[in-house]
N, C-alpha and C. Protein backbone atom coordinates (compact mmCIF):
# COMPACT_ATOMS: atom_id res chain seq x y z
N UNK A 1 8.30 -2.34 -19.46
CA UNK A 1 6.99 -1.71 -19.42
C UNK A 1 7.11 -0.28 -18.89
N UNK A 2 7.97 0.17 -17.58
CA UNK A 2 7.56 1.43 -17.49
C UNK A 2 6.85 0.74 -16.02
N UNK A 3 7.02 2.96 -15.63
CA UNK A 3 6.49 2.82 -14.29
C UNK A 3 4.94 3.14 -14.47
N UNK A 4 4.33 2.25 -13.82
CA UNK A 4 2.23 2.26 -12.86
C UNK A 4 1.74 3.40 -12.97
N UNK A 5 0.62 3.66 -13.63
CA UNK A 5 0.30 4.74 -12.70
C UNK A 5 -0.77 4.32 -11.31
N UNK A 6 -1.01 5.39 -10.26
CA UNK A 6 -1.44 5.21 -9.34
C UNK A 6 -2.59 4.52 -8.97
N UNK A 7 -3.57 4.35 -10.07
CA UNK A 7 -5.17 3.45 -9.76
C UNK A 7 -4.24 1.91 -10.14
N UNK A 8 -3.33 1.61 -10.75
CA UNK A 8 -2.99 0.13 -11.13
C UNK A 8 -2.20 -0.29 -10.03
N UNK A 9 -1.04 0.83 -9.20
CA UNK A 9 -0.90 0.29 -8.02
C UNK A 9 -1.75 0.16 -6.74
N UNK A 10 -2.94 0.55 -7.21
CA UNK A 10 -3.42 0.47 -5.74
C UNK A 10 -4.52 -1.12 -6.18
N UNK A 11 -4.79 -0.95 -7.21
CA UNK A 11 -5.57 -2.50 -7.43
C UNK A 11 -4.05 -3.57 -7.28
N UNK A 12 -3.00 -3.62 -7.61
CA UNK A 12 -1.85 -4.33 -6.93
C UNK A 12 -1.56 -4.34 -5.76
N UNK A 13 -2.05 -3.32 -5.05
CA UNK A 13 -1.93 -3.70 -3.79
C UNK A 13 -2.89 -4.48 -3.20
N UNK A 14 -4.54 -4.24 -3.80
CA UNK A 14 -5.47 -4.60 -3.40
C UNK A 14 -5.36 -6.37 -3.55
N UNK A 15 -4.98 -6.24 -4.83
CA UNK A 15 -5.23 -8.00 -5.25
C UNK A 15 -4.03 -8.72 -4.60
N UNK A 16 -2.92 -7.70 -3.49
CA UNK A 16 -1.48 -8.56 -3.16
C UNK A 16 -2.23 -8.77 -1.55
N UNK A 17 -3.12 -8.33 -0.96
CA UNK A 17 -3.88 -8.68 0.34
C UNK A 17 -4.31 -9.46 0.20
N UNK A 18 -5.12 -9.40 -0.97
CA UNK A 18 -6.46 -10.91 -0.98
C UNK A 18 -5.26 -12.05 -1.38
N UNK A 19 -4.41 -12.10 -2.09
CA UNK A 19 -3.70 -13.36 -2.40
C UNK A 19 -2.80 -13.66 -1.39
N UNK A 20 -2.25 -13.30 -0.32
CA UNK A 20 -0.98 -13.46 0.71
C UNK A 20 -2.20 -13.61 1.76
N UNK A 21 -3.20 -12.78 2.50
CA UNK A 21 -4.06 -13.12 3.52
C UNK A 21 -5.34 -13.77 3.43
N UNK A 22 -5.65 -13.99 2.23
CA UNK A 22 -6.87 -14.53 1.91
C UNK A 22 -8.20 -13.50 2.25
N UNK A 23 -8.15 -12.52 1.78
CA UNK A 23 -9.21 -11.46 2.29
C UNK A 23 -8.90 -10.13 1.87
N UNK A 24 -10.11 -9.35 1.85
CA UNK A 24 -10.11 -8.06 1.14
C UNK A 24 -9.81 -7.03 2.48
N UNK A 25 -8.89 -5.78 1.75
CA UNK A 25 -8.85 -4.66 2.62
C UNK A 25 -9.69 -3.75 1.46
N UNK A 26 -10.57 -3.24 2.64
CA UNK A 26 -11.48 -1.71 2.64
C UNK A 26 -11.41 -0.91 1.31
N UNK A 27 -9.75 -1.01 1.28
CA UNK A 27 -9.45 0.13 0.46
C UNK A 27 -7.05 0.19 -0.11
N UNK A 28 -7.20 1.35 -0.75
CA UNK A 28 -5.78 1.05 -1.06
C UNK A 28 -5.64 3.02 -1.44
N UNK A 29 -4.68 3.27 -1.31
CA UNK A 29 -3.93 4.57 -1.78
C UNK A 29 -2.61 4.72 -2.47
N UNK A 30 -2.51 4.93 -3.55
CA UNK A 30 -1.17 5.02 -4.04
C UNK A 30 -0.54 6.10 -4.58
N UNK A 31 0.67 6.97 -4.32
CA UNK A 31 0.83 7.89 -4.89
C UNK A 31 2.41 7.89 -4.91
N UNK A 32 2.86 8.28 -6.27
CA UNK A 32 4.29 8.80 -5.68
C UNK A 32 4.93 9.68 -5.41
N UNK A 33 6.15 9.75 -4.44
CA UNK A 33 6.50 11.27 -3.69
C UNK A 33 7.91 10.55 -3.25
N UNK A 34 8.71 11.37 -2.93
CA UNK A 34 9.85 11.39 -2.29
C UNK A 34 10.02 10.64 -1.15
N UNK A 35 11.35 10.18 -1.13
CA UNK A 35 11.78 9.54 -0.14
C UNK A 35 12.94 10.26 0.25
N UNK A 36 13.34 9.87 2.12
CA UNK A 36 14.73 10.80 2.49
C UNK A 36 16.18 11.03 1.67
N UNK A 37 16.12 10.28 0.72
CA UNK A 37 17.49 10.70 -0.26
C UNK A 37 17.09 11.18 -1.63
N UNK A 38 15.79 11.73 -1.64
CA UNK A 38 14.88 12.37 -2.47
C UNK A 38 14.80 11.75 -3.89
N UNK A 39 14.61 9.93 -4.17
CA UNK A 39 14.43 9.98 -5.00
C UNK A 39 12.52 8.92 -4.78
N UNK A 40 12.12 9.02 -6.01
CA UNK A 40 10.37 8.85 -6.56
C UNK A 40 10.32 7.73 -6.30
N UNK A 41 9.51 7.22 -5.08
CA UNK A 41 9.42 6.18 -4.11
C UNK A 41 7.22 5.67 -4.83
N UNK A 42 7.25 5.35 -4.26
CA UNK A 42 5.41 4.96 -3.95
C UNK A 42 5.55 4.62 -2.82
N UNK A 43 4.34 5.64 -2.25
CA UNK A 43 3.72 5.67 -0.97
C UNK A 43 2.06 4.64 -0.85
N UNK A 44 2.04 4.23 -0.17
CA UNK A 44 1.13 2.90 -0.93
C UNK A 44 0.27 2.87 0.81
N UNK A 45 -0.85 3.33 1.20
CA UNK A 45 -1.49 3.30 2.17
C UNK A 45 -2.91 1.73 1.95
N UNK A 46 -2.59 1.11 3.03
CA UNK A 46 -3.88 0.07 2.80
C UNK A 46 -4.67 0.23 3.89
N UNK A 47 -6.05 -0.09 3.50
CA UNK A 47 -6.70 0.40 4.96
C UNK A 47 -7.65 -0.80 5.08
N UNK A 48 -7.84 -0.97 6.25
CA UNK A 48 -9.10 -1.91 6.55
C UNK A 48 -9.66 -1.59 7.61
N UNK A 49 -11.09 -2.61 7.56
CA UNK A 49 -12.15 -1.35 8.18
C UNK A 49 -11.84 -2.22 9.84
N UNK A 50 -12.23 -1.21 10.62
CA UNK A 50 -12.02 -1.43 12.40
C UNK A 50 -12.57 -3.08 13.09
N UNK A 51 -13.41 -3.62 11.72
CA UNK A 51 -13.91 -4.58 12.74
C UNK A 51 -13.36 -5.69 12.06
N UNK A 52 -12.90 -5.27 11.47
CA UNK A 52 -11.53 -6.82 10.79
C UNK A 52 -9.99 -7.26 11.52
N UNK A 53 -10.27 -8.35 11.78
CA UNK A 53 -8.89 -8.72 12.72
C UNK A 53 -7.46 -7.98 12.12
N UNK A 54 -6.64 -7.50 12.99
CA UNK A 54 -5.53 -7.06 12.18
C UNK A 54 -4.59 -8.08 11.51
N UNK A 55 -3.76 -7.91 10.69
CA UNK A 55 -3.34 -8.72 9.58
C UNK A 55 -2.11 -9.11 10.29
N UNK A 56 -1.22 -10.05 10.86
CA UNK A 56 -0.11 -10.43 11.22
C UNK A 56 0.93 -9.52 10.49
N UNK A 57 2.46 -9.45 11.76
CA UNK A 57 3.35 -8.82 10.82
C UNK A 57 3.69 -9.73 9.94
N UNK A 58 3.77 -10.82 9.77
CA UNK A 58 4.54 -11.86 8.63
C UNK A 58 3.83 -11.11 7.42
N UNK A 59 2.31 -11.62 7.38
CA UNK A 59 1.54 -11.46 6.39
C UNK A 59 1.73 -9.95 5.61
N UNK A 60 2.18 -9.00 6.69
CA UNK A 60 2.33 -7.27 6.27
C UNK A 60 3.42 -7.49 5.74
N UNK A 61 4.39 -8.36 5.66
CA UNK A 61 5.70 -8.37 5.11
C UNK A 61 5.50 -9.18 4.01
N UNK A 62 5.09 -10.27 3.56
CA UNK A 62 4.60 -10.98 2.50
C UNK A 62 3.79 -9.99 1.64
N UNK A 63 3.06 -9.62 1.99
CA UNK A 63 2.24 -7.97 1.44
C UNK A 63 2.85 -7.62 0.78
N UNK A 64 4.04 -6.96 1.37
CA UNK A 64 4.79 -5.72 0.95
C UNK A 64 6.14 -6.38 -0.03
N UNK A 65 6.37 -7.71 0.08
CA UNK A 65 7.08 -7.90 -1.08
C UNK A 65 6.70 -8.26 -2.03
N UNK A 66 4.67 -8.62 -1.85
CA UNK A 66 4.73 -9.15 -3.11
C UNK A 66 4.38 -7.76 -4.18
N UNK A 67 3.90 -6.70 -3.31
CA UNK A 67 3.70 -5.53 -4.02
C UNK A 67 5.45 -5.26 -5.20
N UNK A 68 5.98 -4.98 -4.42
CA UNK A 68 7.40 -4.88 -4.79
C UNK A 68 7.89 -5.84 -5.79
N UNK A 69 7.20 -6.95 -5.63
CA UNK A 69 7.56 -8.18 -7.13
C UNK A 69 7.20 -7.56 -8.45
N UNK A 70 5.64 -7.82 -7.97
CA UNK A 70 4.75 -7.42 -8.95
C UNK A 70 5.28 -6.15 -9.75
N UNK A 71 5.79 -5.20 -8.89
CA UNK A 71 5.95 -3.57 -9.53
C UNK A 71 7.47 -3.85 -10.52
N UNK A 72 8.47 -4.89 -9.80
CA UNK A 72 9.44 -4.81 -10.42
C UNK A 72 9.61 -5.89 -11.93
N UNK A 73 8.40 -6.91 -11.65
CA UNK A 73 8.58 -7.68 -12.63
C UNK A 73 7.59 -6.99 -14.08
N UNK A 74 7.06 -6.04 -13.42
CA UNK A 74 6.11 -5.25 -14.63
C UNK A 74 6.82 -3.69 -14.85
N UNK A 75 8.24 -4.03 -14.67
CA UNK A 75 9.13 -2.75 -15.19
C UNK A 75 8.90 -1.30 -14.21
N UNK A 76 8.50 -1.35 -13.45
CA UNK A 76 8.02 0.10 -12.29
C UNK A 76 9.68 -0.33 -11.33
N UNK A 77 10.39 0.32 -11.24
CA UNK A 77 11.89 -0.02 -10.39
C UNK A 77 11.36 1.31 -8.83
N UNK A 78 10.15 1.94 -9.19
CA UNK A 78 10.00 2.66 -7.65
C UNK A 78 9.80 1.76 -6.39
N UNK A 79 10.42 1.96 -5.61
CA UNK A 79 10.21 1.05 -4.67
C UNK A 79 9.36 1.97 -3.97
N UNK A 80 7.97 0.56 -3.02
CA UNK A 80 7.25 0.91 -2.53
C UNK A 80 7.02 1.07 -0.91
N UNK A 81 6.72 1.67 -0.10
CA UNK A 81 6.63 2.01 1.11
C UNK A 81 5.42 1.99 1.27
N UNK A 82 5.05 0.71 1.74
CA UNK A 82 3.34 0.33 2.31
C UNK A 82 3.03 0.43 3.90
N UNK A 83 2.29 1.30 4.35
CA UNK A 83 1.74 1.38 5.67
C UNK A 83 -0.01 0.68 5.67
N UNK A 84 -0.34 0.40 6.67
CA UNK A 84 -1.56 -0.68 7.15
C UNK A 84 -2.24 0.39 7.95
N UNK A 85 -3.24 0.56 7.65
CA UNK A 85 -4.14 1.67 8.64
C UNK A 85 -5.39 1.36 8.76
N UNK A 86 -6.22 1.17 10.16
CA UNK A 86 -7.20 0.58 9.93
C UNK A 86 -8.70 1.79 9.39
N UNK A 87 -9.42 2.34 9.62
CA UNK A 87 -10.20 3.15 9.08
C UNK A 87 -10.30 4.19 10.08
N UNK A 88 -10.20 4.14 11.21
CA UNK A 88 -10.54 4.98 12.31
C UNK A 88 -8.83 5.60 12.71
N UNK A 89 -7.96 4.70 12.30
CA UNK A 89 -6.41 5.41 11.80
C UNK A 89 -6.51 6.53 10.69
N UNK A 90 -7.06 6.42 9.58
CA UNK A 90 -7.29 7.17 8.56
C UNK A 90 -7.65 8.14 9.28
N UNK A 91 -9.20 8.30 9.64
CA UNK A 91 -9.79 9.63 10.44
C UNK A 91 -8.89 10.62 11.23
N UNK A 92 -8.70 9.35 11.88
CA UNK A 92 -7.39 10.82 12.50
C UNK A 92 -6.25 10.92 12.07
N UNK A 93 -5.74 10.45 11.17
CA UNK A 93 -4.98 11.02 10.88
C UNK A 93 -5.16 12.26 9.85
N UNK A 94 -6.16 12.11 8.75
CA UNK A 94 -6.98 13.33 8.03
C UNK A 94 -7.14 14.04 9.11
N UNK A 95 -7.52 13.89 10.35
CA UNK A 95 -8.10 15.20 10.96
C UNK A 95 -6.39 16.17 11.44
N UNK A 96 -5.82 14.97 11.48
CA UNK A 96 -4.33 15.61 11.95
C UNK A 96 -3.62 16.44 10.98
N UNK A 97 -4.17 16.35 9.62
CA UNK A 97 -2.94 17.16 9.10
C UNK A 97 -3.82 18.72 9.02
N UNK A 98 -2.99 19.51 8.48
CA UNK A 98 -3.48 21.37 8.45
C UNK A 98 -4.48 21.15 6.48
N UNK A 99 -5.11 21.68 7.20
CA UNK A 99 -5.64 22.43 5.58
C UNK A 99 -5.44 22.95 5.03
């Protein structure tokens, strides 16, 4: 098939929360960009909102491979780098970077 583009990985990420934790996150971000040996990674941000229990590490690791199944069994070989941010993480961190 070829590599995702970015709205199909982020509904893969979306639908790999609800199926591994049983529950929806907020939101999803996907884009791809470089990694330290500079090759085209996906950067894959999930967010959920502040008043939702945080998600166990097991479950963040079940997450993150099933993203990585999914991408590799539908021909995408980028490997993905998923971070967990809850909504008030987002804020500052937008406020942290320069304009």
């Amino acid at each position: 098939m070829g590599e995702f583009d970015p709205a199909k990985v982020r509904e893969i990420s979306l639908d790999s929360v609800h199926r591994v934790a049983g529950r929806s996150a907020s939101d999803a971000k996907a884009e791809l960009g470089l990694d330290w040996m500079q090759d085209l990674v996906w950067h894959i941000t999930i967010v959920q909102e502040d008043e939702d229990p945080p998600l166990h590490p097991a479950a963040k690791s079940r997450i993150r491979r099933t993203i990585r199944d999914v991408l590799v069994n539908g021909g995408d070989k980028h490997y993905p780098f998923v971070r967990f941010l809850s909504r008030s993480d987002v804020t500052a961190d937008l406020r942290a970077r320069p304009l």
